[in-house]
C-alpha atoms as a PDB file:
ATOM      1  CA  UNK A   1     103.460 109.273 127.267  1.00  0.00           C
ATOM      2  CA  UNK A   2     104.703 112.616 125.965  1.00  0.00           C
ATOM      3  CA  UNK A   3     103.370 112.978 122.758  1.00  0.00           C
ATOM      4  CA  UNK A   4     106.356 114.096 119.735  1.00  0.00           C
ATOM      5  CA  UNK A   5     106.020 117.600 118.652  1.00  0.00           C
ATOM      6  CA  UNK A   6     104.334 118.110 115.080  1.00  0.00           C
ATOM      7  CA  UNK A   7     106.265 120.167 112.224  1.00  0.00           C
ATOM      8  CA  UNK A   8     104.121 122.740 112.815  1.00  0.00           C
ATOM      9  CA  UNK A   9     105.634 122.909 116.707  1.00  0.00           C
ATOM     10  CA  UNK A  10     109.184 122.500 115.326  1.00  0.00           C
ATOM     11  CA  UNK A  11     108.835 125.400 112.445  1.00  0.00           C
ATOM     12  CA  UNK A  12     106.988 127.695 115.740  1.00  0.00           C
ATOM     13  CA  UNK A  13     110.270 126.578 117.603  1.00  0.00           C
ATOM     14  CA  UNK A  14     112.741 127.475 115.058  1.00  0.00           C
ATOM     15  CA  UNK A  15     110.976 130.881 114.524  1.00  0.00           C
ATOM     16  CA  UNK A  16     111.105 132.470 118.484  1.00  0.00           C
ATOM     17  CA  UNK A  17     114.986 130.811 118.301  1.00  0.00           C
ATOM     18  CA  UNK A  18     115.786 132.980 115.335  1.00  0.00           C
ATOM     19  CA  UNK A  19     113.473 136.157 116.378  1.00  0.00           C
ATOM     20  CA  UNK A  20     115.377 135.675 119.856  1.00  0.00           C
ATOM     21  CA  UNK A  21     118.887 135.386 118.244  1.00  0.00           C
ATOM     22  CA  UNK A  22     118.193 138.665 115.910  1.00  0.00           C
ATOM     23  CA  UNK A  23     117.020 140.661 118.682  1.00  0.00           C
ATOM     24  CA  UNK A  24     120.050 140.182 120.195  1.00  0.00           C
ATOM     25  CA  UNK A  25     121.763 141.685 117.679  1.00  0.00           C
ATOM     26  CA  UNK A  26     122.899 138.801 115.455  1.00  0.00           C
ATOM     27  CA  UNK A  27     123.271 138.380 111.460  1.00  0.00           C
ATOM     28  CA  UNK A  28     122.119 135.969 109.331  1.00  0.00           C
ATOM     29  CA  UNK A  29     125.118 135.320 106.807  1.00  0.00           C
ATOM     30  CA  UNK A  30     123.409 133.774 103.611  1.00  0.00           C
ATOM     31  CA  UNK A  31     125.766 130.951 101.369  1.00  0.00           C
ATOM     32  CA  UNK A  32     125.436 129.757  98.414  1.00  0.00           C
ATOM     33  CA  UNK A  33     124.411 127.139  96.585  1.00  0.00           C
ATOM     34  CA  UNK A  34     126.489 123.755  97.608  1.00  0.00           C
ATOM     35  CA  UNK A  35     128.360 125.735 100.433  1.00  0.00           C
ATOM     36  CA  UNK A  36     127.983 124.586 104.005  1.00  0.00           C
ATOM     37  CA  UNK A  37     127.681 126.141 107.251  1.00  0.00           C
ATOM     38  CA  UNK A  38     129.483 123.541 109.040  1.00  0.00           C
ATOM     39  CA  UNK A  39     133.632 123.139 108.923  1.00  0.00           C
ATOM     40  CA  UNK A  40     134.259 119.935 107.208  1.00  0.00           C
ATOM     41  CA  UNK A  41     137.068 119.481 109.798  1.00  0.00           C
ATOM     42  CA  UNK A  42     134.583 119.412 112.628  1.00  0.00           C
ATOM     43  CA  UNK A  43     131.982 117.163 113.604  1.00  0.00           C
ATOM     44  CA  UNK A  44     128.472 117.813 112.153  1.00  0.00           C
ATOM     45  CA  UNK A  45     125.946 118.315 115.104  1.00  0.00           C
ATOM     46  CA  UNK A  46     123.492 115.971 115.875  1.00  0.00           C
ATOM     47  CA  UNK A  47     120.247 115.771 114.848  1.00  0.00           C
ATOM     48  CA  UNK A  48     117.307 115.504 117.357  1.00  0.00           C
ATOM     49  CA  UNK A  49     116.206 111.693 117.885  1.00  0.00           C
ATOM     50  CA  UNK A  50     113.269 110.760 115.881  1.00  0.00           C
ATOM     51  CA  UNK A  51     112.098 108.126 118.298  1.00  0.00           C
ATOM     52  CA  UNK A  52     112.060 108.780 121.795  1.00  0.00           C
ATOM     53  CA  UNK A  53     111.646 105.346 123.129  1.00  0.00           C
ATOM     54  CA  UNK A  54     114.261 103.668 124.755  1.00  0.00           C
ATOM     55  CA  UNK A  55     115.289 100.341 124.072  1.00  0.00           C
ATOM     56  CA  UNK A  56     113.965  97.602 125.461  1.00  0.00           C
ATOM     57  CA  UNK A  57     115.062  93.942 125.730  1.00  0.00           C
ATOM     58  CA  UNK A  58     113.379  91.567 123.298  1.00  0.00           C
ATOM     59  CA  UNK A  59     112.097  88.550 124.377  1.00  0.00           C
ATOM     60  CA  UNK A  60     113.608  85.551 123.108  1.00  0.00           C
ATOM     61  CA  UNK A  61     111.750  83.042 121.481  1.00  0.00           C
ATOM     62  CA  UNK A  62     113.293  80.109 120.252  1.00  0.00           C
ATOM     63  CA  UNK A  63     111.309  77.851 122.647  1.00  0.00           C
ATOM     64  CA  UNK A  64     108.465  78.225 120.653  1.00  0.00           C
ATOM     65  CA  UNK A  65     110.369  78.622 117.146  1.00  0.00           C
ATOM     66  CA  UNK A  66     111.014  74.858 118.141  1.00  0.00           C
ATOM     67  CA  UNK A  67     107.951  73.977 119.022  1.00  0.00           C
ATOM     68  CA  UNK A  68     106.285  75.196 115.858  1.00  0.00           C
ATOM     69  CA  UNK A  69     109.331  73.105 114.088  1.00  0.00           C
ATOM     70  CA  UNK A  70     108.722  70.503 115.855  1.00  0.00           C
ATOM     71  CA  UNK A  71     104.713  69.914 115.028  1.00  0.00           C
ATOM     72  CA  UNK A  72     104.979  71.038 111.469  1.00  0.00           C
ATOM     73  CA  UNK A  73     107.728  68.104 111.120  1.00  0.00           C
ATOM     74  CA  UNK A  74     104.904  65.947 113.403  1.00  0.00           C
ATOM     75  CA  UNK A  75     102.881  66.629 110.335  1.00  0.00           C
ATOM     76  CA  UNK A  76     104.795  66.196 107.775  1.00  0.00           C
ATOM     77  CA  UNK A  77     105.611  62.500 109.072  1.00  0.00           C
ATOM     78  CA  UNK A  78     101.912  61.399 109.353  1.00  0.00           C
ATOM     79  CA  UNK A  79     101.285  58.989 107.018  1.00  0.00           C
ATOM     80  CA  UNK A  80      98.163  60.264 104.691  1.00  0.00           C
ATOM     81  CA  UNK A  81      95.189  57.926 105.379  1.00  0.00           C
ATOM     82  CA  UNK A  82      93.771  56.760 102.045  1.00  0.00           C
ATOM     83  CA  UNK A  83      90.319  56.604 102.979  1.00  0.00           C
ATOM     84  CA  UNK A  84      88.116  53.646 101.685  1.00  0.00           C
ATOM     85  CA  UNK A  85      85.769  54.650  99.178  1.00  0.00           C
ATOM     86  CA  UNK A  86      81.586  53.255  99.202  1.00  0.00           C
ATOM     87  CA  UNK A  87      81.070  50.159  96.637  1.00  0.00           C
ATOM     88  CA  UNK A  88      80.609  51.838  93.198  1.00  0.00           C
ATOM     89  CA  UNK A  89      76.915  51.003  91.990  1.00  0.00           C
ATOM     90  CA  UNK A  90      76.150  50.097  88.811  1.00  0.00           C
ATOM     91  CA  UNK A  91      73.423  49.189  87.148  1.00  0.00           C
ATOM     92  CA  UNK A  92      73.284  46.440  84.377  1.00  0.00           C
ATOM     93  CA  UNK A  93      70.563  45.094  82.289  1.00  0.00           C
ATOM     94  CA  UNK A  94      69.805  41.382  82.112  1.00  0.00           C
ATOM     95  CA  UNK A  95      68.351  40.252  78.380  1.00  0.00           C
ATOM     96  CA  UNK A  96      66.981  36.709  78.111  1.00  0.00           C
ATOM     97  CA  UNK A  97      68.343  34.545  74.849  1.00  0.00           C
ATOM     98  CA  UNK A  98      66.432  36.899  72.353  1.00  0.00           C
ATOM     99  CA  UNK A  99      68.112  40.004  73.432  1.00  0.00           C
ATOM    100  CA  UNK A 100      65.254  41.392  75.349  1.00  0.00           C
ATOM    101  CA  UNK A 101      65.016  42.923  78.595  1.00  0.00           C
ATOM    102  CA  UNK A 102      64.193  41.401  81.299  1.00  0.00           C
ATOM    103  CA  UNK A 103      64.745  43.208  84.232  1.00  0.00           C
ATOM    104  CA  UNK A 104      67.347  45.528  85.717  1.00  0.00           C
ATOM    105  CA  UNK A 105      70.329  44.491  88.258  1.00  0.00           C
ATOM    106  CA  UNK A 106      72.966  47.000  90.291  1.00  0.00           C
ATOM    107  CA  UNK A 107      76.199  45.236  90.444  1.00  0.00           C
ATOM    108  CA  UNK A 108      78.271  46.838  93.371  1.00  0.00           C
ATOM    109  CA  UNK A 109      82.202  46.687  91.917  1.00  0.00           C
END
């Protein structure tokens, strides 16, 4: 895979095209602020590509879109199982006809 050049590269570039073009014997005409260099009647030129991949075909996927629709509404159709919970435990105290304790009894409820 070709690697993209770095700014560095492009700036080194730019340099040797404008050292090349002055030795040649051309000028550099300087405008000011807001001016351009390019005719508004004319096409701008185009700008290098950034990306340098081509395009490639995407794969489609709405087999599996539907799946995944398909077991989320599975789930969402179960019916929630209300578990059963243990016997609660609890403990009572059994008192004879004087209101003493006698002894201690769990009561599962």
């Amino acid at each position: 895979m070709k690697k993209p050049p770095t700014k560095q590269d492009m700036r080194e570039h730019l340099e040797r095209e404008v050292a090349a073009f002055l030795s040649e014997g051309g000028t550099v005409k300087e405008l000011k602020n807001g001016e351009s260099a390019y005719d508004r009647s004319s096409i701008p030129p185009t700008t290098p590509p950034v990306f340098e991949a081509r395009k490639t075909s995407r794969t489609p996927l709405n087999d599996v879109i539907a799946a995944l629709d398909a077991r989320r509404a599975e789930k969402r159709s179960r019916k929630k199982i209300v578990r059963q919970r243990a016997p609660k435990r609890r403990r009572q105290v059994v008192y004879d006809d004087f209101g003493e304790p006698l002894r201690v009894v769990w009561i599962e409820e």
